[in-house]
PDB file of N, CA and C in Angstrom:
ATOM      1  N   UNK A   1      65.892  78.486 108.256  1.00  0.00           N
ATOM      2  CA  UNK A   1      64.840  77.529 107.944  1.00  0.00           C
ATOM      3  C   UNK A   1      65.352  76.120 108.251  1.00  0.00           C
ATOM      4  N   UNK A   2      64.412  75.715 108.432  1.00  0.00           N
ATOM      5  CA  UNK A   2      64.872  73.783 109.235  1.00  0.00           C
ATOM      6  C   UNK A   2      65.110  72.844 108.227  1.00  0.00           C
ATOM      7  N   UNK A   3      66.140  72.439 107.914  1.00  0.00           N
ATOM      8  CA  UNK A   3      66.180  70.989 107.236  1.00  0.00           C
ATOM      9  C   UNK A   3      64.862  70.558 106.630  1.00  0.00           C
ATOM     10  N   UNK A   4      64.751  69.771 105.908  1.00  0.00           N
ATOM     11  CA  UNK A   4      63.924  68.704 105.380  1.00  0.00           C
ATOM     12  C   UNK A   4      64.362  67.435 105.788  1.00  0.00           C
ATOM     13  N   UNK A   5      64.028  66.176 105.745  1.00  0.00           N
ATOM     14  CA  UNK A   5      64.348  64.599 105.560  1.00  0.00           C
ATOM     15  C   UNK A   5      63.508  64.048 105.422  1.00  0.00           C
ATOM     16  N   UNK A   6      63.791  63.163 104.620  1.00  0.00           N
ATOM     17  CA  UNK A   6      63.515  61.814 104.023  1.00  0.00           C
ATOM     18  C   UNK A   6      63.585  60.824 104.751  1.00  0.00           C
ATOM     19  N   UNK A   7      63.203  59.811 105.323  1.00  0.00           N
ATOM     20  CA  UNK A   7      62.855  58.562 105.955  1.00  0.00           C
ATOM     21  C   UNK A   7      62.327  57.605 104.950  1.00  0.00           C
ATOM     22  N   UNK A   8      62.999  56.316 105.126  1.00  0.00           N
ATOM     23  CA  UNK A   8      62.626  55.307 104.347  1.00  0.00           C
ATOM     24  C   UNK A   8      63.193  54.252 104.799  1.00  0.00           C
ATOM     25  N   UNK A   9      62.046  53.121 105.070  1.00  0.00           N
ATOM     26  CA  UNK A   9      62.085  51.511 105.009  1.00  0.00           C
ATOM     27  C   UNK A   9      61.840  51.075 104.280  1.00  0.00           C
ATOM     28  N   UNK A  10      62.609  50.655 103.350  1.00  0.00           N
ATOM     29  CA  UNK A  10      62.496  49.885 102.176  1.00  0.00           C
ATOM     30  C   UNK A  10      62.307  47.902 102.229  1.00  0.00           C
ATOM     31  N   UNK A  11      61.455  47.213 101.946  1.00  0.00           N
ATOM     32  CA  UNK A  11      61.966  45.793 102.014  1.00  0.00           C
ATOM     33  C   UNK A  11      61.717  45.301 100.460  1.00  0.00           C
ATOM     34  N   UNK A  12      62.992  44.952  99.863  1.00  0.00           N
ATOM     35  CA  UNK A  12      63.190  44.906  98.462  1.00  0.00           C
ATOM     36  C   UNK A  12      62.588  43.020  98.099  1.00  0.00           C
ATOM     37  N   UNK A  13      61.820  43.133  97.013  1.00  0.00           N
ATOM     38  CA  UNK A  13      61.133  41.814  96.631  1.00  0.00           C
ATOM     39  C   UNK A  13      62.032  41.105  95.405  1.00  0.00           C
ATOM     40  N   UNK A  14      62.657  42.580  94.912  1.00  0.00           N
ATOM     41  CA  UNK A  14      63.257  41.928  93.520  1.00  0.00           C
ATOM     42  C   UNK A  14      64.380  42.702  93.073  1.00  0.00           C
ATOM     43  N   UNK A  15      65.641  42.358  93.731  1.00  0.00           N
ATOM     44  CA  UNK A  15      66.994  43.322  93.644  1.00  0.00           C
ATOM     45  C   UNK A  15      67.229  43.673  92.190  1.00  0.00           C
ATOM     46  N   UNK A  16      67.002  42.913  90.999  1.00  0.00           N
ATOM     47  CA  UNK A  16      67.248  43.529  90.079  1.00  0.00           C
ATOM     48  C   UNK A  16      66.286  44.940  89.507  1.00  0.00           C
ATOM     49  N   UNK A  17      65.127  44.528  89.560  1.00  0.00           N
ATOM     50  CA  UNK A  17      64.118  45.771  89.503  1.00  0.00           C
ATOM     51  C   UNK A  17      64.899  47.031  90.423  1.00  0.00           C
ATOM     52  N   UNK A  18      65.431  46.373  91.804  1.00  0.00           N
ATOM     53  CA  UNK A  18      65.413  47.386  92.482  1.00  0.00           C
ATOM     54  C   UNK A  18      66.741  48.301  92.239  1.00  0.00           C
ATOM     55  N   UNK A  19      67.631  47.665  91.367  1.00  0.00           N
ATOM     56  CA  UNK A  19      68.722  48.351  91.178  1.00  0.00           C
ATOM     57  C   UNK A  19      68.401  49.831  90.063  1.00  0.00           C
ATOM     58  N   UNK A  20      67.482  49.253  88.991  1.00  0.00           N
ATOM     59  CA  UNK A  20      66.886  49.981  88.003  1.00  0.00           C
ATOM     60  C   UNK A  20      66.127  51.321  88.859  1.00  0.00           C
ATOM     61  N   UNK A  21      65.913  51.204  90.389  1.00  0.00           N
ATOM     62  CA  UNK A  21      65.475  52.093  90.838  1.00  0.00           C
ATOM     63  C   UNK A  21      66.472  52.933  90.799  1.00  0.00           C
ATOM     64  N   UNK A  22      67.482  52.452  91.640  1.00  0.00           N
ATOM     65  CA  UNK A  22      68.380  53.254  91.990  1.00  0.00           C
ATOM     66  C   UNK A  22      69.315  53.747  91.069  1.00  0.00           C
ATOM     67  N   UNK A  23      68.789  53.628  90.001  1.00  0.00           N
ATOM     68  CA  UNK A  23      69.179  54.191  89.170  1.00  0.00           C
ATOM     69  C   UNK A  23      69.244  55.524  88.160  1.00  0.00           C
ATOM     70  N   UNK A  24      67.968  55.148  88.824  1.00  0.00           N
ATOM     71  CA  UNK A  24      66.787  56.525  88.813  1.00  0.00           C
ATOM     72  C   UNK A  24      66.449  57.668  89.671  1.00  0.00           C
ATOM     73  N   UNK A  25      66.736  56.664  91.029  1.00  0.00           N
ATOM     74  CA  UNK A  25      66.219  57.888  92.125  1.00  0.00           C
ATOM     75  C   UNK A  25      67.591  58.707  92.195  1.00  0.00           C
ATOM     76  N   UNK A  26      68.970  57.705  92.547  1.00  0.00           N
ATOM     77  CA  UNK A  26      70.199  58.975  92.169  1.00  0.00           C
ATOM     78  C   UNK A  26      70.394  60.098  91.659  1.00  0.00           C
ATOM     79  N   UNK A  27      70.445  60.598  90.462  1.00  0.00           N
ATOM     80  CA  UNK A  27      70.087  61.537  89.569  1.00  0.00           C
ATOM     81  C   UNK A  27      69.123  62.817  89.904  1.00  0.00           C
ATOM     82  N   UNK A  28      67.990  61.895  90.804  1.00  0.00           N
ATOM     83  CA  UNK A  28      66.997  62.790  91.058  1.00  0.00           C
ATOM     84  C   UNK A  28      67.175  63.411  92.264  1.00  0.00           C
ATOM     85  N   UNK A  29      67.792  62.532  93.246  1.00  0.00           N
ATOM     86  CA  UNK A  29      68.459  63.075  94.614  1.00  0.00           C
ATOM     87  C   UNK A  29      69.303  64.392  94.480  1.00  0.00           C
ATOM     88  N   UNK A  30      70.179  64.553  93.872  1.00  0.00           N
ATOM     89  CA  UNK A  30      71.435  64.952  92.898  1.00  0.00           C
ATOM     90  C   UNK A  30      70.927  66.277  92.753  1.00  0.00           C
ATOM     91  N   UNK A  31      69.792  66.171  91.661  1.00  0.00           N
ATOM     92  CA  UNK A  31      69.479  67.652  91.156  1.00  0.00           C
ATOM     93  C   UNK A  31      68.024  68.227  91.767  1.00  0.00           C
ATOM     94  N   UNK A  32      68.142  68.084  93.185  1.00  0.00           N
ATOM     95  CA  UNK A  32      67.101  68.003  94.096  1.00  0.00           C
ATOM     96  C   UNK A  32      67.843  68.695  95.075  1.00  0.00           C
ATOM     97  N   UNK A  33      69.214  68.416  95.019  1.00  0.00           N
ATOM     98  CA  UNK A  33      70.292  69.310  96.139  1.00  0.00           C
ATOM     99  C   UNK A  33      69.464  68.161  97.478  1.00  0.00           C
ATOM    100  N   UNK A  34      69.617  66.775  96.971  1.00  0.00           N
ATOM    101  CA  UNK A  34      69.313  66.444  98.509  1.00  0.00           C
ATOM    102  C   UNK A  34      70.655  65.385  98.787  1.00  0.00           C
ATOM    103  N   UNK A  35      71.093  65.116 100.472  1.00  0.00           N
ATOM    104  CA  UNK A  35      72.245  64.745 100.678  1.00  0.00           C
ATOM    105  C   UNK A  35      71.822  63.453 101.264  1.00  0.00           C
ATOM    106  N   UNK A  36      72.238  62.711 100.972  1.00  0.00           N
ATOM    107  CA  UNK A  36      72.330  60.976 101.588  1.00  0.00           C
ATOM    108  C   UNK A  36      73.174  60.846 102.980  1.00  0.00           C
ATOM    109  N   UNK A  37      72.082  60.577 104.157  1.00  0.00           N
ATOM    110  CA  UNK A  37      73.115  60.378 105.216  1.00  0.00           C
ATOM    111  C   UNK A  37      73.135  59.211 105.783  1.00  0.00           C
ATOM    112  N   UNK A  38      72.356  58.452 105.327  1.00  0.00           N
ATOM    113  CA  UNK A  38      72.655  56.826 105.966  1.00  0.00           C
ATOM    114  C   UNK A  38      71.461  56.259 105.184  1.00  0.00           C
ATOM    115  N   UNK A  39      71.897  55.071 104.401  1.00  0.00           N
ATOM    116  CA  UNK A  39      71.685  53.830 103.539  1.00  0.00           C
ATOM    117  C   UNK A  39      72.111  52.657 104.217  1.00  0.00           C
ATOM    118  N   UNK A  40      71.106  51.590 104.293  1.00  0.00           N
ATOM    119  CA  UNK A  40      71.515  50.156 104.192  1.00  0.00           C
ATOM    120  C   UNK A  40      70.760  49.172 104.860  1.00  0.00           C
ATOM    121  N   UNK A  41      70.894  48.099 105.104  1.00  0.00           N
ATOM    122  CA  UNK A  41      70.131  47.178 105.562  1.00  0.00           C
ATOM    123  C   UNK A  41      70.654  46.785 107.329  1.00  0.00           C
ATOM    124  N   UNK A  42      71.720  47.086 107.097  1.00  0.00           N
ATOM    125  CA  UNK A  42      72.228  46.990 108.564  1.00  0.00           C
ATOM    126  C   UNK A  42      71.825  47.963 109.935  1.00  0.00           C
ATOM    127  N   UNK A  43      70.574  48.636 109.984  1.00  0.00           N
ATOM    128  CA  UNK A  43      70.451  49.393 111.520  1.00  0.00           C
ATOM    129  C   UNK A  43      69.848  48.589 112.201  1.00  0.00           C
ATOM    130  N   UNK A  44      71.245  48.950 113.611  1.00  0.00           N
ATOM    131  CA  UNK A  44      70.181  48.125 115.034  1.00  0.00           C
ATOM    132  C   UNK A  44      68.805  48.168 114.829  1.00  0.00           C
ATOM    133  N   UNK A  45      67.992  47.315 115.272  1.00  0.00           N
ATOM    134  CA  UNK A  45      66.475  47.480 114.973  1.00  0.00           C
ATOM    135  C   UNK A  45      66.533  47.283 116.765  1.00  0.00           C
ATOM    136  N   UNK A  46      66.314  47.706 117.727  1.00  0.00           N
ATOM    137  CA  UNK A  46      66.125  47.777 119.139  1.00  0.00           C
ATOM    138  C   UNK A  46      64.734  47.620 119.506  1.00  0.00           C
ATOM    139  N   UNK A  47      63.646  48.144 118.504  1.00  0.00           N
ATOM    140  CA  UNK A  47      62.676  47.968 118.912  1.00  0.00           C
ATOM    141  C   UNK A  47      61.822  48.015 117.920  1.00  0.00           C
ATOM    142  N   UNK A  48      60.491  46.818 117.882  1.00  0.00           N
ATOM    143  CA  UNK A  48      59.601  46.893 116.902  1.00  0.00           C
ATOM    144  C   UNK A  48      60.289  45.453 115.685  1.00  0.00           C
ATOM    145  N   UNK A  49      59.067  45.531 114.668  1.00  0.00           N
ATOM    146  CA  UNK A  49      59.666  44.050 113.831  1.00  0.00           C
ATOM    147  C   UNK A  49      59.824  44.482 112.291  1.00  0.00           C
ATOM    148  N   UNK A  50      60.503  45.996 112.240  1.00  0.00           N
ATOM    149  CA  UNK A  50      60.339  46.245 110.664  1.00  0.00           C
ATOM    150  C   UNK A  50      61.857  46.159 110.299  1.00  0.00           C
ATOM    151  N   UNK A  51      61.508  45.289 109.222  1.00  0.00           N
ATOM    152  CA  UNK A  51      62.959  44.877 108.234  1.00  0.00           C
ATOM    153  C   UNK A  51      63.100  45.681 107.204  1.00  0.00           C
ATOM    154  N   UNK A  52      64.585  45.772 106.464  1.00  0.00           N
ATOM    155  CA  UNK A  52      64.236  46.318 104.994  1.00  0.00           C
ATOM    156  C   UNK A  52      65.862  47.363 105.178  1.00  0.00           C
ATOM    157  N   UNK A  53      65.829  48.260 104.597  1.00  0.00           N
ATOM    158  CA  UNK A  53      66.792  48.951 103.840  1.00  0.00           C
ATOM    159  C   UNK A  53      66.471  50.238 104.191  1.00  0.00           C
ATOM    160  N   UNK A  54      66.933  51.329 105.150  1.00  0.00           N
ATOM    161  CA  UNK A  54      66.817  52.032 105.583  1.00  0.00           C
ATOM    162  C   UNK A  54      67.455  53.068 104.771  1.00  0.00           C
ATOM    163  N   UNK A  55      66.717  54.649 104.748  1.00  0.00           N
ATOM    164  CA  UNK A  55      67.595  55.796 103.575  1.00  0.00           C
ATOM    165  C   UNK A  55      67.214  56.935 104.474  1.00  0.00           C
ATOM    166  N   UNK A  56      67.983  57.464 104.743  1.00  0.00           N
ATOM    167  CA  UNK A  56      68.010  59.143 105.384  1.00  0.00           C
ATOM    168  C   UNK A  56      68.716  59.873 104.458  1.00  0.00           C
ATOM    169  N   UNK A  57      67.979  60.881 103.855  1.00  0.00           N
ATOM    170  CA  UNK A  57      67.856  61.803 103.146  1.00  0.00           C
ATOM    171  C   UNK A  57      67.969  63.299 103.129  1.00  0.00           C
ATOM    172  N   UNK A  58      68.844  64.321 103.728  1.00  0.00           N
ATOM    173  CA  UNK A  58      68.689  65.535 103.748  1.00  0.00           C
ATOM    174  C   UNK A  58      68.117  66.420 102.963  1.00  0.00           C
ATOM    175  N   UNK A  59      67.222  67.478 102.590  1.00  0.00           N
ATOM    176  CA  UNK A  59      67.378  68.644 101.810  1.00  0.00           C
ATOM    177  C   UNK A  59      67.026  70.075 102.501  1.00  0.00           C
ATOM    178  N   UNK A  60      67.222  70.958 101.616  1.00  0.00           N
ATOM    179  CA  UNK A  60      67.738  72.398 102.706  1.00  0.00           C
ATOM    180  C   UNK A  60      66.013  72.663 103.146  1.00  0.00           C
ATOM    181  N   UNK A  61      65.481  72.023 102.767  1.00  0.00           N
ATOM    182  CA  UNK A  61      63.941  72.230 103.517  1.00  0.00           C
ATOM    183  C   UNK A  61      62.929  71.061 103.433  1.00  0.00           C
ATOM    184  N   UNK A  62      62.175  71.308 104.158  1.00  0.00           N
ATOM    185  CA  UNK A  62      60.774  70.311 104.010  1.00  0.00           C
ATOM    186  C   UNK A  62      60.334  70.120 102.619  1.00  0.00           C
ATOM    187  N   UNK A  63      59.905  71.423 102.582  1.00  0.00           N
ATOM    188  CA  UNK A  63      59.619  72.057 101.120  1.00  0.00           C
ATOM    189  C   UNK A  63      60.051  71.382  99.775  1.00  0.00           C
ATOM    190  N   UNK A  64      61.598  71.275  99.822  1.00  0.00           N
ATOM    191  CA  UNK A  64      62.468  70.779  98.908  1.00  0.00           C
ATOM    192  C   UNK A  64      62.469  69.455  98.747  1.00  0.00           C
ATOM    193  N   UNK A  65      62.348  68.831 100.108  1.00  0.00           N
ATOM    194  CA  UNK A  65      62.071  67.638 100.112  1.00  0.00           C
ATOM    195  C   UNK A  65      60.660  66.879  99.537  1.00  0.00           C
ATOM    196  N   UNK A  66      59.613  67.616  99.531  1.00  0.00           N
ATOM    197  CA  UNK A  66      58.049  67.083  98.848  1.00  0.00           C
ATOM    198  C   UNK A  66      58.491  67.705  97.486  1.00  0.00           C
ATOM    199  N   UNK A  67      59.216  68.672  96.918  1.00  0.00           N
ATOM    200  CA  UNK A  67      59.422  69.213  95.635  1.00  0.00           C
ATOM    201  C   UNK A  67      60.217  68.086  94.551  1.00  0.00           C
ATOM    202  N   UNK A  68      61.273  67.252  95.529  1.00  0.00           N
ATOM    203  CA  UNK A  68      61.628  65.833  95.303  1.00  0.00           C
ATOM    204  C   UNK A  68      61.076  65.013  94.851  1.00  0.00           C
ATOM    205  N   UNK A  69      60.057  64.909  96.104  1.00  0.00           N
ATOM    206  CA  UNK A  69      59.006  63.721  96.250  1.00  0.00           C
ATOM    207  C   UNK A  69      58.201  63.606  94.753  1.00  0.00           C
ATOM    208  N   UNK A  70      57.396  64.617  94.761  1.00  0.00           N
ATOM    209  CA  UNK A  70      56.878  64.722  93.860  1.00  0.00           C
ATOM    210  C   UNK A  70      57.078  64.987  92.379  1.00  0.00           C
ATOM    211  N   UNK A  71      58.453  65.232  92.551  1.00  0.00           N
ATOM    212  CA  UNK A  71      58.836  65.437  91.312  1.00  0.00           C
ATOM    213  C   UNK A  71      58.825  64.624  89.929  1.00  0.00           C
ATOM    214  N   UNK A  72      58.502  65.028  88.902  1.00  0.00           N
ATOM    215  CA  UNK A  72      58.288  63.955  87.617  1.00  0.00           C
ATOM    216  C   UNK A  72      59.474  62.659  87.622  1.00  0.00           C
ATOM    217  N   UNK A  73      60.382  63.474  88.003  1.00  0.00           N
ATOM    218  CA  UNK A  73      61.978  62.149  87.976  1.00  0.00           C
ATOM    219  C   UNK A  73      61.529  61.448  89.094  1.00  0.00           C
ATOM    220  N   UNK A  74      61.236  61.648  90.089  1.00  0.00           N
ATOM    221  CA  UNK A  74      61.593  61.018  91.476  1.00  0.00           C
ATOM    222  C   UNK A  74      60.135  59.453  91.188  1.00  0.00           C
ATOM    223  N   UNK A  75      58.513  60.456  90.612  1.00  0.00           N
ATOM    224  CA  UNK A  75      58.074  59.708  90.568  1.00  0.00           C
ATOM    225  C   UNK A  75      57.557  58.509  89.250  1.00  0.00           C
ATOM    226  N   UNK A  76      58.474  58.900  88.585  1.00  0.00           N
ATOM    227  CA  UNK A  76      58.877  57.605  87.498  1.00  0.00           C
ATOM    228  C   UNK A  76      59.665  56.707  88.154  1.00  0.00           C
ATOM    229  N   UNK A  77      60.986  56.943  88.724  1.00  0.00           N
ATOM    230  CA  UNK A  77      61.394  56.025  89.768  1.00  0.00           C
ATOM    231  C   UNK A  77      60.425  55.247  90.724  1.00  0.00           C
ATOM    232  N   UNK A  78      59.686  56.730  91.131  1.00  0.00           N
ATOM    233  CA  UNK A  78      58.555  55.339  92.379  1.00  0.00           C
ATOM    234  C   UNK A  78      57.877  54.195  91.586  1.00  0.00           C
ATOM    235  N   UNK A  79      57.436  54.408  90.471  1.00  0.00           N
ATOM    236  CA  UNK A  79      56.734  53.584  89.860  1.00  0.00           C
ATOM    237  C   UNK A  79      57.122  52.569  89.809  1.00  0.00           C
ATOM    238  N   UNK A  80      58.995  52.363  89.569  1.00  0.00           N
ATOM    239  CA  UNK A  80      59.893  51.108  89.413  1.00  0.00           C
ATOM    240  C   UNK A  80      59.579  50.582  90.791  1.00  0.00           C
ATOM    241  N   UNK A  81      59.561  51.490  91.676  1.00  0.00           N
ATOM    242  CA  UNK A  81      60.735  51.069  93.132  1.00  0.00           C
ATOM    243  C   UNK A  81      59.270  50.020  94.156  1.00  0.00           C
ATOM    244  N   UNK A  82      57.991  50.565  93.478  1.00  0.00           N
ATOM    245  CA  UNK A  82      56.418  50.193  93.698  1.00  0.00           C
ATOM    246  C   UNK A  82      56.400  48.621  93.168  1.00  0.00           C
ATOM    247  N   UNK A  83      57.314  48.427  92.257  1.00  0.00           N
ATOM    248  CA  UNK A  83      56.877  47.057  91.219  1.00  0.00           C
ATOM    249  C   UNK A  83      58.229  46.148  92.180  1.00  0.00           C
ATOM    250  N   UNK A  84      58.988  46.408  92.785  1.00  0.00           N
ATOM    251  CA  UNK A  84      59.870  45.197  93.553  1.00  0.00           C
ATOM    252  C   UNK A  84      60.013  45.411  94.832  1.00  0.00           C
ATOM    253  N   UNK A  85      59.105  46.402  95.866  1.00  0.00           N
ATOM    254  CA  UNK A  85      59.598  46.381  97.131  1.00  0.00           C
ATOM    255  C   UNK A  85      57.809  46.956  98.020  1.00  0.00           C
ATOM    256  N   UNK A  86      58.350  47.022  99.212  1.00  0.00           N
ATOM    257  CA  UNK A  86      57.013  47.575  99.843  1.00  0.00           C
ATOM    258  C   UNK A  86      58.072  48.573 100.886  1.00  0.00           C
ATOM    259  N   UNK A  87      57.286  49.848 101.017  1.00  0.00           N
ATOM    260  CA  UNK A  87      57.873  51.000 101.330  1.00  0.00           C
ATOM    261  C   UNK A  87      57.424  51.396 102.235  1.00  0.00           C
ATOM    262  N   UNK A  88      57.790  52.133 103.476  1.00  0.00           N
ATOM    263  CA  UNK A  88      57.569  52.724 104.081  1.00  0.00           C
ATOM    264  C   UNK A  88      58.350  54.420 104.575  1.00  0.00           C
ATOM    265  N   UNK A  89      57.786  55.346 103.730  1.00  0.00           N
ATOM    266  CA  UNK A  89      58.314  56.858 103.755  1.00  0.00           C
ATOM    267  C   UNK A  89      58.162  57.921 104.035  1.00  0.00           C
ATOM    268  N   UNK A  90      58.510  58.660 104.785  1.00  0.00           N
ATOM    269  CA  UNK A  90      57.789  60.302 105.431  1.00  0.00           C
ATOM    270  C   UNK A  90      58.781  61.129 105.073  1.00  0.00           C
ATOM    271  N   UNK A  91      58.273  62.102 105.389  1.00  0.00           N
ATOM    272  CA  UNK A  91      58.886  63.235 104.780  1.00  0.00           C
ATOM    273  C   UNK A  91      58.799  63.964 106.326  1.00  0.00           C
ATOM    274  N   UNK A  92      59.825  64.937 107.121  1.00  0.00           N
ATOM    275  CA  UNK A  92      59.657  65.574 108.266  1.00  0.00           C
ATOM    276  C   UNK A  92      60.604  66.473 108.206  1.00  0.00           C
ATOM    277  N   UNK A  93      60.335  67.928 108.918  1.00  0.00           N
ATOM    278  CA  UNK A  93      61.014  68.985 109.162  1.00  0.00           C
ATOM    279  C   UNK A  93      61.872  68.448 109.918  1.00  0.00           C
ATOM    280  N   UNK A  94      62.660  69.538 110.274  1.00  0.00           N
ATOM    281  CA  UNK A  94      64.765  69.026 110.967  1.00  0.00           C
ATOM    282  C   UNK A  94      63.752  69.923 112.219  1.00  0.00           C
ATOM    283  N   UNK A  95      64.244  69.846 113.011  1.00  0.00           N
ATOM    284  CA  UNK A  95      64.167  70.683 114.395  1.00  0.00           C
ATOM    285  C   UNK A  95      65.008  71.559 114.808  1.00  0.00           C
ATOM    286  N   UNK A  96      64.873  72.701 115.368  1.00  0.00           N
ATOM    287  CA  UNK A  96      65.640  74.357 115.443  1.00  0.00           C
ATOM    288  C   UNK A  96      66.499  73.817 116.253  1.00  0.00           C
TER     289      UNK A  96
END
């Protein structure tokens, strides 16, 4: 079965709120069995004008990954992560 991932552009309005996220979403990543493969504000941007804080996200499926998403932990976090940033996130199968 194919991977799951997480995609995310994050552009943060209010670092302290936003730490309280990450405080939250950790934990939930964690016991979600999902793996963090690249965080941060630093990717070449080569093309296009979107800024922000980039998160690649593994889990052993798509599946697992919306089971995340949706999950009661994950979306008490969104609620924080909604009140200091503007998001941009998909969810996509890995390829065979």
């Amino acid at each position: 079965m194919p991977k799951g991932y997480l995609v995310a552009n994050i552009r943060v309005n209010d670092a302290e709120k936003f730490q309280a996220f990450s405080g939250m979403a950790a934990p939930a990543i964690k016991k979600y069995d999902g793996k963090v493969l690249a965080r941060g504000p630093s990717a070449d941007r080569h093309e296009g004008e979107l800024s922000g804080t980039v998160m690649m996200i593994e889990f052993e499926s798509k599946q697992a990954a919306e089971k995340f998403y949706f999950s009661a932990e994950y979306q008490a976090a969104k609620a924080v992560r909604d009140t200091c940033s503007d998001t941009d996130l998909m969810i996509i199968e890995g390829a065979d």
